[in-house]
C-alpha atoms as a PDB file:
ATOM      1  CA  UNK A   1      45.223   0.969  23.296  1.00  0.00           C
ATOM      2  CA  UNK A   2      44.997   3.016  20.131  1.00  0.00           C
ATOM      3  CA  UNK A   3      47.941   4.611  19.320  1.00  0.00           C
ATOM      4  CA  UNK A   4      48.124   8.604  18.827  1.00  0.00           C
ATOM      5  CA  UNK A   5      48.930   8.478  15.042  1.00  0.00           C
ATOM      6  CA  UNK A   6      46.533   5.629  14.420  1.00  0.00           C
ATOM      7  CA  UNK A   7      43.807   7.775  16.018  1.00  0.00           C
ATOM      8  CA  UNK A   8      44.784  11.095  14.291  1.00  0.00           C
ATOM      9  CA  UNK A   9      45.041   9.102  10.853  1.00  0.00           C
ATOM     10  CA  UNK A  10      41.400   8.254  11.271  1.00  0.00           C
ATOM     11  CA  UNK A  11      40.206  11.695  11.908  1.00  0.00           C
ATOM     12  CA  UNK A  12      41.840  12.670   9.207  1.00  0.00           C
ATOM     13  CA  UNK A  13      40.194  10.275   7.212  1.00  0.00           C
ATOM     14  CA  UNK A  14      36.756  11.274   8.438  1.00  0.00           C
ATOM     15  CA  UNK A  15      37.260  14.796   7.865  1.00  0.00           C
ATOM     16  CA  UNK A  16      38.887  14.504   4.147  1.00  0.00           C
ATOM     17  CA  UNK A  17      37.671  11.388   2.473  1.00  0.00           C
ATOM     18  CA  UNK A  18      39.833  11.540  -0.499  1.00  0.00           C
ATOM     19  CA  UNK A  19      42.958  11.711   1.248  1.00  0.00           C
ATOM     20  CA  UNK A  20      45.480   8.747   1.401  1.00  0.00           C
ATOM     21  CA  UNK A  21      44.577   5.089   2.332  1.00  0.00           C
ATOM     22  CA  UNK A  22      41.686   4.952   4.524  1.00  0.00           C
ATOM     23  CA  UNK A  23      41.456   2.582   6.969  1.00  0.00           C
ATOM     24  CA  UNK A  24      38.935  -0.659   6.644  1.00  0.00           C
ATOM     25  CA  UNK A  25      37.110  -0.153  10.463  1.00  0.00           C
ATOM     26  CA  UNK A  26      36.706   3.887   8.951  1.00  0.00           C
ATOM     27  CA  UNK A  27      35.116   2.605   5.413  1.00  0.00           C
ATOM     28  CA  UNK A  28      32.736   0.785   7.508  1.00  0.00           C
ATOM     29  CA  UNK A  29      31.797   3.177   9.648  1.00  0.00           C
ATOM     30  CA  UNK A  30      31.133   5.974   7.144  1.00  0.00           C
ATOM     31  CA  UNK A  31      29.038   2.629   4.840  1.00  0.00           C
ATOM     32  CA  UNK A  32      27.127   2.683   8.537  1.00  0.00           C
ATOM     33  CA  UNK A  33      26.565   6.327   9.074  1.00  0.00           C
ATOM     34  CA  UNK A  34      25.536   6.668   5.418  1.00  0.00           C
ATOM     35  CA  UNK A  35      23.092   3.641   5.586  1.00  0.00           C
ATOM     36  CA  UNK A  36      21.727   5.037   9.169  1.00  0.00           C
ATOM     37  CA  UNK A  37      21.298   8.829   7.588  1.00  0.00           C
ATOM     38  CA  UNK A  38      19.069   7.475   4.532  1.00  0.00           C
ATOM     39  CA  UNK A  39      17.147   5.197   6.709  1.00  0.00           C
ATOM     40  CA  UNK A  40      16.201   7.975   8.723  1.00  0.00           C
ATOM     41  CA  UNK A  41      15.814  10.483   5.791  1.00  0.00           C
ATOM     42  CA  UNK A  42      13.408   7.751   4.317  1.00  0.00           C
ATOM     43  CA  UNK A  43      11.635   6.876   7.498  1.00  0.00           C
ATOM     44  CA  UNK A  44      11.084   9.704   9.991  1.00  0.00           C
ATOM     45  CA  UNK A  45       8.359  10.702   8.635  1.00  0.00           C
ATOM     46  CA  UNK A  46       6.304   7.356   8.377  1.00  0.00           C
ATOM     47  CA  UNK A  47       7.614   6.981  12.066  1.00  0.00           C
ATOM     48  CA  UNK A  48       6.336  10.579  13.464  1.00  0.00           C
ATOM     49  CA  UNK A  49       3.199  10.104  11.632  1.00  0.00           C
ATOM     50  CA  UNK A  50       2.660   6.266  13.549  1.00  0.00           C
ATOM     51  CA  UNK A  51       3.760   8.055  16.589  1.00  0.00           C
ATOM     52  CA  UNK A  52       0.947  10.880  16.414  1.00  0.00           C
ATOM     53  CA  UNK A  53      -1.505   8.217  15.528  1.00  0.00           C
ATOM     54  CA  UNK A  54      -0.149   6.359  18.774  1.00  0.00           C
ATOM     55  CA  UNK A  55      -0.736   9.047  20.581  1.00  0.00           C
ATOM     56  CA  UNK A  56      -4.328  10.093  19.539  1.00  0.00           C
ATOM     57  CA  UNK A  57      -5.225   7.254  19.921  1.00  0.00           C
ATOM     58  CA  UNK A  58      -4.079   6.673  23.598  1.00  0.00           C
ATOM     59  CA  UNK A  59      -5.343   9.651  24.714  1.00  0.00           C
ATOM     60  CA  UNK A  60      -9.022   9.306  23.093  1.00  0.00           C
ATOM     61  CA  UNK A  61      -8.552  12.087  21.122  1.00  0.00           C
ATOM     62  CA  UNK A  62      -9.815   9.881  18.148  1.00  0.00           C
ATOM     63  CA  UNK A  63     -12.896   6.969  18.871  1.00  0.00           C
ATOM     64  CA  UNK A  64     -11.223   3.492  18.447  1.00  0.00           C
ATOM     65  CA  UNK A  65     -14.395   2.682  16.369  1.00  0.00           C
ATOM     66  CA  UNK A  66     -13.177   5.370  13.792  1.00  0.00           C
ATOM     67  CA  UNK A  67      -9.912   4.774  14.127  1.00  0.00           C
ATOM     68  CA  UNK A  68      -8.586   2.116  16.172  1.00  0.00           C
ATOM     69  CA  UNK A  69      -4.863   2.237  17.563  1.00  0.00           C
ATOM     70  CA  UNK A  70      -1.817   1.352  15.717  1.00  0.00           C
ATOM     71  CA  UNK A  71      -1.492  -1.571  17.876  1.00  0.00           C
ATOM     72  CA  UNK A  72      -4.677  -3.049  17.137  1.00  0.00           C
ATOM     73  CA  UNK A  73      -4.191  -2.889  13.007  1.00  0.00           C
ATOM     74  CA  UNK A  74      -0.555  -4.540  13.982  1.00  0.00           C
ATOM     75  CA  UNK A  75      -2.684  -7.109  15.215  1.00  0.00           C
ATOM     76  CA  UNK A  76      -5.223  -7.510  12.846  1.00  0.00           C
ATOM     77  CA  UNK A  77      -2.420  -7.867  10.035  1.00  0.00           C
ATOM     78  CA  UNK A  78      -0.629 -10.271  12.099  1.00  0.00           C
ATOM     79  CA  UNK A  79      -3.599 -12.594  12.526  1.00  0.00           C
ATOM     80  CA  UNK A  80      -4.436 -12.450   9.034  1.00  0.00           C
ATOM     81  CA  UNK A  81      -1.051 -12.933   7.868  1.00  0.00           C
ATOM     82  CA  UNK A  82      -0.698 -16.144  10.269  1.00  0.00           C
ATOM     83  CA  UNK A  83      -4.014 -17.352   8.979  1.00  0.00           C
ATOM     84  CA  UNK A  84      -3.094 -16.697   5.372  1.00  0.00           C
ATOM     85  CA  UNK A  85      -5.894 -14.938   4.584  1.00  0.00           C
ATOM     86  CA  UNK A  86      -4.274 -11.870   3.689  1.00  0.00           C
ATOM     87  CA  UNK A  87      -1.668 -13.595   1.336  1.00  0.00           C
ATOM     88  CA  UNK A  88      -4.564 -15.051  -0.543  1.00  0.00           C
ATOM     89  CA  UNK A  89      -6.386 -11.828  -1.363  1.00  0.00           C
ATOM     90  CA  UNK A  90      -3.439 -10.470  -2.276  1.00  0.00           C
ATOM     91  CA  UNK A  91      -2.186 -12.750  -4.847  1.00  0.00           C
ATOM     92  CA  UNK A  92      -5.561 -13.121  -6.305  1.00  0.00           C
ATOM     93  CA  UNK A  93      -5.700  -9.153  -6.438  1.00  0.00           C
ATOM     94  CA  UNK A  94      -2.347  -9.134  -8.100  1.00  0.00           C
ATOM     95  CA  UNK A  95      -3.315 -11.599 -11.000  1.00  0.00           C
ATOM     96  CA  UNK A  96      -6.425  -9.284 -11.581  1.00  0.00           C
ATOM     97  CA  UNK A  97      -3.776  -6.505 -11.990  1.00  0.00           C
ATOM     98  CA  UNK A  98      -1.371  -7.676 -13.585  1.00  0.00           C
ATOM     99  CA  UNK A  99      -3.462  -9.604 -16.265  1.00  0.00           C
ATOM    100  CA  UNK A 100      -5.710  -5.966 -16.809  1.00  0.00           C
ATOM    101  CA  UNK A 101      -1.947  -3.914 -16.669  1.00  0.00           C
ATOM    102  CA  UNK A 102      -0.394  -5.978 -19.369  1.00  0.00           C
ATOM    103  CA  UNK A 103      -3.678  -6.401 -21.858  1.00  0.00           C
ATOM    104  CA  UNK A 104      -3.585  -2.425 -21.369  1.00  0.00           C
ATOM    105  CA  UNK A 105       0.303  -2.283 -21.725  1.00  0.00           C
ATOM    106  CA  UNK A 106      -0.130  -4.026 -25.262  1.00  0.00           C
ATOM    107  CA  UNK A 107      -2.953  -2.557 -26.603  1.00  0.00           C
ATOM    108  CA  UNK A 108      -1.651   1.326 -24.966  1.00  0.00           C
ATOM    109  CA  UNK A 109       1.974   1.046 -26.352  1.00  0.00           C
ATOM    110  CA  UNK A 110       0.699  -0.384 -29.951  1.00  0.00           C
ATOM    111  CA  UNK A 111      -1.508   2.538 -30.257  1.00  0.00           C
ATOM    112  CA  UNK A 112       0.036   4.868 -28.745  1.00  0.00           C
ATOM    113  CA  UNK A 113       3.047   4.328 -31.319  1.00  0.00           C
ATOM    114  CA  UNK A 114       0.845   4.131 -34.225  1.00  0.00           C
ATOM    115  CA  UNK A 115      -1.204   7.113 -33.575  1.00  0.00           C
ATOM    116  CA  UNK A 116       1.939   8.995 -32.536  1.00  0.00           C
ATOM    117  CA  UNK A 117       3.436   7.981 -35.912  1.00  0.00           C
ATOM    118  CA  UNK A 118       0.377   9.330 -37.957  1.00  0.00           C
ATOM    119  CA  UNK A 119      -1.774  12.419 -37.723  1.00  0.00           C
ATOM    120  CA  UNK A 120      -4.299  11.106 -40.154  1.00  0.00           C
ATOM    121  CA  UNK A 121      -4.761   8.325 -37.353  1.00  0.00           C
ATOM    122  CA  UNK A 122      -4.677  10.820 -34.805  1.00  0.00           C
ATOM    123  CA  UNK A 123      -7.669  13.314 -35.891  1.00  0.00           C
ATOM    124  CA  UNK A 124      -9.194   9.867 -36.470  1.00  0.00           C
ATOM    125  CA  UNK A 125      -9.172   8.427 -32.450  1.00  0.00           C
ATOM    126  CA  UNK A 126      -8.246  11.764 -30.916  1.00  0.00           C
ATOM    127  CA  UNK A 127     -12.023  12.701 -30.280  1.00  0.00           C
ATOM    128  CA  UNK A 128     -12.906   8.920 -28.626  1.00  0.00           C
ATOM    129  CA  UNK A 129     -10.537   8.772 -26.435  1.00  0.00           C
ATOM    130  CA  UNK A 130     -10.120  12.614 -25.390  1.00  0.00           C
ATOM    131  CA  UNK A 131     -14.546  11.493 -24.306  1.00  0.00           C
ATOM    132  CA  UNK A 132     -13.762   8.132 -22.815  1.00  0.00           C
ATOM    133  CA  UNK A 133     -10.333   9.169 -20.912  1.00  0.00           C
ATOM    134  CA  UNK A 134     -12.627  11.409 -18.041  1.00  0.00           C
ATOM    135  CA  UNK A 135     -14.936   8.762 -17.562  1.00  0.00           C
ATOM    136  CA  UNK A 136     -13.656   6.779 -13.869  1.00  0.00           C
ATOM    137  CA  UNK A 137     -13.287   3.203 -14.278  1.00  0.00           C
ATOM    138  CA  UNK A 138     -16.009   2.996 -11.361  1.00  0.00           C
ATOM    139  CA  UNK A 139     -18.262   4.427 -13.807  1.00  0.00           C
ATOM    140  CA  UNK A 140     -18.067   1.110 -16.123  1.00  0.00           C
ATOM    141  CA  UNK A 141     -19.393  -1.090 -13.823  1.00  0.00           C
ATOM    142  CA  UNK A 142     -23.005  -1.630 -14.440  1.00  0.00           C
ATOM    143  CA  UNK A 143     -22.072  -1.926 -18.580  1.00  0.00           C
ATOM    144  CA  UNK A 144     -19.107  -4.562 -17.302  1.00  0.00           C
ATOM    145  CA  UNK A 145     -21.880  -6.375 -15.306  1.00  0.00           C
ATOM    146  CA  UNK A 146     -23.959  -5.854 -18.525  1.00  0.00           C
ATOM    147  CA  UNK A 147     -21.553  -7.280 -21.072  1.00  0.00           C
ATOM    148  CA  UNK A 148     -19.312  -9.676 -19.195  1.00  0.00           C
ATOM    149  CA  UNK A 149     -21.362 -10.891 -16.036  1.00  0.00           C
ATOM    150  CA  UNK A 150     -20.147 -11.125 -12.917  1.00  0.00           C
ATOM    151  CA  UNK A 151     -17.321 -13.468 -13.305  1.00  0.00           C
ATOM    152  CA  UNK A 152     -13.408 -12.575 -13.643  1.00  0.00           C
ATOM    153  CA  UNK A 153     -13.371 -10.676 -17.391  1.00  0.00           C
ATOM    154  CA  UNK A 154     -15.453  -7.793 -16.106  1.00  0.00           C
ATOM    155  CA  UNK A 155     -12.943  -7.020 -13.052  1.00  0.00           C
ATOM    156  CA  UNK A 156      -9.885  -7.618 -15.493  1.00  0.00           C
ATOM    157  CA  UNK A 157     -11.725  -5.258 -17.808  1.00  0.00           C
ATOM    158  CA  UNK A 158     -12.201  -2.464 -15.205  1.00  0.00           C
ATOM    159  CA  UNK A 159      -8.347  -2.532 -14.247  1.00  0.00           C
ATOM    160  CA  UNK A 160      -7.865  -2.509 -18.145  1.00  0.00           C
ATOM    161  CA  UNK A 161      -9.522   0.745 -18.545  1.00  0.00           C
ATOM    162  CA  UNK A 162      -8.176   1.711 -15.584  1.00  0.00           C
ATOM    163  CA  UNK A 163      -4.490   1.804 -17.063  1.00  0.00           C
ATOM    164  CA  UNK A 164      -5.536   1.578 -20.815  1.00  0.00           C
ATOM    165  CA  UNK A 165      -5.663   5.660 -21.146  1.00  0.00           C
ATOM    166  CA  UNK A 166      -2.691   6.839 -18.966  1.00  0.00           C
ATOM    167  CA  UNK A 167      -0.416   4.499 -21.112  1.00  0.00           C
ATOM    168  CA  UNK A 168      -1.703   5.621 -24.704  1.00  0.00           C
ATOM    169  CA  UNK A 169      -1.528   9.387 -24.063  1.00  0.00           C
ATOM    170  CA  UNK A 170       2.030   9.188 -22.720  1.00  0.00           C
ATOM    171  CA  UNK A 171       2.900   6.910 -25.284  1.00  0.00           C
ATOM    172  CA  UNK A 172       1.468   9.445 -27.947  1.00  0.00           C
ATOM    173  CA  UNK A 173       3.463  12.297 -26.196  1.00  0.00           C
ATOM    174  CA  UNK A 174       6.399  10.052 -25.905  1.00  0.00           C
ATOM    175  CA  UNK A 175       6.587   9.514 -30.267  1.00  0.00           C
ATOM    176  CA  UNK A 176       6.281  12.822 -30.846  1.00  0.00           C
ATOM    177  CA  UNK A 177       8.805  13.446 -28.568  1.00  0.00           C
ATOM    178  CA  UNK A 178      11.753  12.346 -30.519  1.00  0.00           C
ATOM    179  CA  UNK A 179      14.533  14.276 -31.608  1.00  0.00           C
ATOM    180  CA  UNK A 180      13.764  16.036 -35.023  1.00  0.00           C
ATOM    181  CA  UNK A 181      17.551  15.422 -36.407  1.00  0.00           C
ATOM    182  CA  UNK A 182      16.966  11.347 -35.887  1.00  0.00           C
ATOM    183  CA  UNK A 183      14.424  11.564 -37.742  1.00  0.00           C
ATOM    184  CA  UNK A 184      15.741  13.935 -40.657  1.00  0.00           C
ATOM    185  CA  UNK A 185      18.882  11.627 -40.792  1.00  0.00           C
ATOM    186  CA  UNK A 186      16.561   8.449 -40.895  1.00  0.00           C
ATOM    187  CA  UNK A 187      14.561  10.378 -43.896  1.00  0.00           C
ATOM    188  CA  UNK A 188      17.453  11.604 -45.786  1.00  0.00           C
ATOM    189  CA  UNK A 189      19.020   8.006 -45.229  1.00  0.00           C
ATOM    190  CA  UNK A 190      15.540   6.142 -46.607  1.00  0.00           C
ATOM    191  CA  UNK A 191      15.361   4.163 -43.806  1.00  0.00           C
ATOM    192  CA  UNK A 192      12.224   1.857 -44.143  1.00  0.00           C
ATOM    193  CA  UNK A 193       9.213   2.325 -41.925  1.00  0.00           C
ATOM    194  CA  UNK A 194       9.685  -0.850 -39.421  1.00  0.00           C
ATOM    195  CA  UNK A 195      13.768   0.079 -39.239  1.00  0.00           C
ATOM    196  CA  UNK A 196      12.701   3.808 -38.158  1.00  0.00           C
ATOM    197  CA  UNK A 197      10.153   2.839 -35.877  1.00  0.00           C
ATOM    198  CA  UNK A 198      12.851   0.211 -34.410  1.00  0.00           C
ATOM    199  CA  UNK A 199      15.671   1.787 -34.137  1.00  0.00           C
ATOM    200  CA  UNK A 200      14.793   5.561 -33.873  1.00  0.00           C
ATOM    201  CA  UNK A 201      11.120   5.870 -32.713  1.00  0.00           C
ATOM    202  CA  UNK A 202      10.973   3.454 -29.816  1.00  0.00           C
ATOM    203  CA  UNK A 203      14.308   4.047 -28.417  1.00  0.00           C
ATOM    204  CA  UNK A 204      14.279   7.839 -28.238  1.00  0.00           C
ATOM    205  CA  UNK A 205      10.362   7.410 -26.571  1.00  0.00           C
ATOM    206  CA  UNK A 206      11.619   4.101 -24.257  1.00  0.00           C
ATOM    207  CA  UNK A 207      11.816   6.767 -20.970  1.00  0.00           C
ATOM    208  CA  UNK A 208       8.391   7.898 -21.531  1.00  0.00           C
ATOM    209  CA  UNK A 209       6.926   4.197 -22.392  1.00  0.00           C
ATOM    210  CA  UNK A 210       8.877   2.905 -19.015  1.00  0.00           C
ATOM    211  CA  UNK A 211       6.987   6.129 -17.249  1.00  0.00           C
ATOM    212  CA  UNK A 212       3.483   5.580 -18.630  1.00  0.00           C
ATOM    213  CA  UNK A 213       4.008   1.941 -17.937  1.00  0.00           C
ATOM    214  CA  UNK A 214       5.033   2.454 -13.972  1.00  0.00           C
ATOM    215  CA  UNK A 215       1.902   5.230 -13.890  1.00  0.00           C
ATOM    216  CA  UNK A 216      -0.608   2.352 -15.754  1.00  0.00           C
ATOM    217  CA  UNK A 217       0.198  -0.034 -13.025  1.00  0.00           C
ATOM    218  CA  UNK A 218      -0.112   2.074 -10.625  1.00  0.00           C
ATOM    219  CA  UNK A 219      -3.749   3.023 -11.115  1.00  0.00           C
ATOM    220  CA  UNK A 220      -4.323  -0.536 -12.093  1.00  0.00           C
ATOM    221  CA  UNK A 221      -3.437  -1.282  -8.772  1.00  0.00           C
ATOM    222  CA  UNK A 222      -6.032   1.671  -7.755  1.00  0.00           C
ATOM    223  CA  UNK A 223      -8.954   0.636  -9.454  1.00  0.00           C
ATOM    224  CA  UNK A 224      -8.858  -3.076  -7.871  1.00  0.00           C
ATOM    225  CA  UNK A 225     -11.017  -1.715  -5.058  1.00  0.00           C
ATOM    226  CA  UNK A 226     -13.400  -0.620  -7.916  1.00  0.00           C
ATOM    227  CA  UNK A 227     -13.075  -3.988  -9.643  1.00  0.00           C
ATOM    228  CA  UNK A 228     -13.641  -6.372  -6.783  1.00  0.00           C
ATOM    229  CA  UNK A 229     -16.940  -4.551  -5.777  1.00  0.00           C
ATOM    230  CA  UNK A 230     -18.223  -6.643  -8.978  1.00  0.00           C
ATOM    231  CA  UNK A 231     -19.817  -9.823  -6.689  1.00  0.00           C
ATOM    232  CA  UNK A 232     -16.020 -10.428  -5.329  1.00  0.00           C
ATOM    233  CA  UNK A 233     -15.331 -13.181  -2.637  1.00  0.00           C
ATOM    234  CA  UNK A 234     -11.740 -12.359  -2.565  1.00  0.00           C
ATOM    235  CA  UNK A 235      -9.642 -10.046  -3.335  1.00  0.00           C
ATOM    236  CA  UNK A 236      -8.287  -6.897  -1.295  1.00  0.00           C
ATOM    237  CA  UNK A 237     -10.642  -4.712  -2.184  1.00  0.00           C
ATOM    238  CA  UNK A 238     -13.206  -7.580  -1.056  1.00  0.00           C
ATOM    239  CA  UNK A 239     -12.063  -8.082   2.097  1.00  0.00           C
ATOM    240  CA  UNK A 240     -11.635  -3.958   2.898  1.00  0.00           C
ATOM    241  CA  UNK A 241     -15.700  -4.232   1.586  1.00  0.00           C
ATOM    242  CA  UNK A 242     -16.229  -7.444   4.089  1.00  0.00           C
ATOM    243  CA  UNK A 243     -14.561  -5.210   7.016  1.00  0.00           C
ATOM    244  CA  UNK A 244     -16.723  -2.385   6.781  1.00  0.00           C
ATOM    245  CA  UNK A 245     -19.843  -4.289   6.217  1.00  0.00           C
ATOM    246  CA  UNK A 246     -18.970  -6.044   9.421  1.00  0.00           C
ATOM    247  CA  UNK A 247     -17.610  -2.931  11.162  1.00  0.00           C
ATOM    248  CA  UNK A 248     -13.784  -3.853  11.328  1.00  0.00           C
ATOM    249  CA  UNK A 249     -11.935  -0.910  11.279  1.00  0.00           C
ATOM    250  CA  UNK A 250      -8.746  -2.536  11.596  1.00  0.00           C
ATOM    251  CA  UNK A 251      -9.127  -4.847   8.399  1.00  0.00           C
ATOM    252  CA  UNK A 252      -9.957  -2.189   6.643  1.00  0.00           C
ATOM    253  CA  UNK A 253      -6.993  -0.338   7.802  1.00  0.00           C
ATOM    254  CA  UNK A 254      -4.962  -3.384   6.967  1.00  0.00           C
ATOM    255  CA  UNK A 255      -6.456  -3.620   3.366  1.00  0.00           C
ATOM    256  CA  UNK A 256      -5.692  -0.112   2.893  1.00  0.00           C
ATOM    257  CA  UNK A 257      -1.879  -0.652   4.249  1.00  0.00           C
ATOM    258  CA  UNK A 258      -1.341  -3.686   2.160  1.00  0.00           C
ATOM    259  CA  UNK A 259      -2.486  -1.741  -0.679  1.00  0.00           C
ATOM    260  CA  UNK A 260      -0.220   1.068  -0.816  1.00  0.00           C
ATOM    261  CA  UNK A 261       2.951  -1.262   0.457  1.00  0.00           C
ATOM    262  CA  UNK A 262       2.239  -3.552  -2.505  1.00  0.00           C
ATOM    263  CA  UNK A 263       1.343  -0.380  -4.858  1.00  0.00           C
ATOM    264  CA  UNK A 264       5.139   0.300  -3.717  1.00  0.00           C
ATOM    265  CA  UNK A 265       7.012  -2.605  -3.969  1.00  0.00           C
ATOM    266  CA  UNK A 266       5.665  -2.746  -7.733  1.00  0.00           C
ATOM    267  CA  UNK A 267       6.779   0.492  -8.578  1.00  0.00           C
ATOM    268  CA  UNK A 268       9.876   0.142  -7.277  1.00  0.00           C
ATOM    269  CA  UNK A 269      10.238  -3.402  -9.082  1.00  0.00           C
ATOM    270  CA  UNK A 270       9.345  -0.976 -12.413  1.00  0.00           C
ATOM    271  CA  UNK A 271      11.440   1.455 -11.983  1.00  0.00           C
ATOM    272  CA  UNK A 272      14.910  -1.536 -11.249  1.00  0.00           C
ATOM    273  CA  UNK A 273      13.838  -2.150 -14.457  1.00  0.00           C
ATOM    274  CA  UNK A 274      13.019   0.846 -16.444  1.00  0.00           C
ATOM    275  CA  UNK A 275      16.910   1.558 -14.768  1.00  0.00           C
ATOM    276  CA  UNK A 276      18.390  -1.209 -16.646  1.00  0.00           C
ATOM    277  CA  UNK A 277      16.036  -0.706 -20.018  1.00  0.00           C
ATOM    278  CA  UNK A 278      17.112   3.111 -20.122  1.00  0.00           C
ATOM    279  CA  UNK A 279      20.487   2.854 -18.144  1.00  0.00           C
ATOM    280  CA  UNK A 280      22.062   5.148 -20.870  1.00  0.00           C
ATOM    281  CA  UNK A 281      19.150   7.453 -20.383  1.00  0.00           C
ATOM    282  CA  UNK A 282      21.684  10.444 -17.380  1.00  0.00           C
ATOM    283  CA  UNK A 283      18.835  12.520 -16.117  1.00  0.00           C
ATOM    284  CA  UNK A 284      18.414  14.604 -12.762  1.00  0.00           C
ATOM    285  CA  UNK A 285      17.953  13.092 -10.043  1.00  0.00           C
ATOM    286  CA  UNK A 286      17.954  16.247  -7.382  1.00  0.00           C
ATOM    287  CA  UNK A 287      20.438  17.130  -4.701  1.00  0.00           C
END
């Protein structure tokens, strides 16, 4: 049995964590209790909303042909997981994304900076792309059909446009963003024009690049729905397309799913990274 003081010294130790040695079995219960309080801060919500889906569902409050049960899309996925199906679409979705993200990434970033860097340049693209930015990437289609066919360069060019404006503006907005001393110290010092854009333009607007870069991907990974309605025959957005034609609710549910969990794990792999580009970057991160 525990003895009286070994008990009382780790009660003491939960209720006053900076006092004295704590004991190993007590660091590893508060690591647990902390890892089981953000696991359900992050997932109650996801959970309650499954379980009121459950629940309609089992009690016919919504048609399974609208909407069919949780159980039934666990099913679909796991068939077309098993059969591989879904891991192709995927990956061929993701090379349509990230081949339209990074064209848009270089061309958003170079312009961005440059246009940022000059007003003359400004007045002179401000009015094309202030017209083109409303315009949905849906909206391109028929002129991608037009000008590229059907094959793969009119799908990469819808993603393209789909992240090409988001990254440019916040790039622009980024530039001009930088602190007005750096760049009076920078003048004063006659630093030359690639040395200030090196080391005082594109570090103090590397948060905002890393931001606009994360949002491009993200609606990237948006318009591939769009993209793949181009004469597709794979593809996620094809096979959500497929499902509905052949009155699948539950692939369609699954393309949807796989959507936003990939959508996630890519942001999440961007923003691990914009962490380590911008790591002396201290901003607030809420309480």
């Amino acid at each position: 049995m525990l003895s009286s003081t070994l008990v009382t010294r780790w009660l003491q130790a939960f209720a006053s964590p900076g006092a004295g040695a704590v004991p190993a079995p007590v660091r590893r219960a508060r690591t647990a209790l902390r890892v089981a309080r953000a696991v359900a801060e992050y997932a109650w919500l996801p959970l309650a909303a499954l379980g009121a889906w459950q629940l309609a569902s089992a009690t016919g409050l919504v048609p399974a042909v609208a909407m069919p049960s949780p159980a039934r899309v666990g099913r679909a996925f796991y068939d077309l997981l098993r059969s591989g199906e879904l891991v192709r679409h995927v990956a061929v979705s993701l090379a349509r994304v990230l081949e339209g993200s990074a064209a848009a990434a270089a061309l958003g970033v170079g312009l961005g900076i440059a246009v940022g860097l000059s007003r003359r340049l400004e007045r002179t693209t401000d009015l094309v792309l202030q017209v083109l930015r409303p315009i949905p990437p849906i909206a391109w289609i028929p002129l991608a059909i037009l000008w590229f066919g059907i094959g793969e360069l009119s799908k990469v060019y819808i993603i393209f446009l789909g992240a090409f404006f988001p990254i440019a503006v916040n790039v622009i907005s980024g530039v001009r963003q930088t602190e007005h001393r750096y760049v009076e110290v920078a003048r004063i010092l006659e630093v030359s024009r690639w040395r200030f854009v090196r080391h005082v333009v594109v570090p103090g607007a590397l948060p905002v690049i890393m931001s606009s870069l994360r949002l491009g991907l993200g609606i990237a990974w948006m318009c591939v729905v769009a993209a793949e309605l181009i004469a597709a025959s794979s593809g996620v957005g094809y096979l959500i397309m497929d499902a509905r034609q052949l009155s699948q609710p539950d692939v369609v549910l699954v393309g949807m799913i796989t959507i936003g969990v990939v959508g996630k794990a890519m942001d999440v792999a961007l923003r691990r990274l914009e962490r380590r580009v911008v790591a002396w970057k201290v901003v607030y991160a809420g309480e």
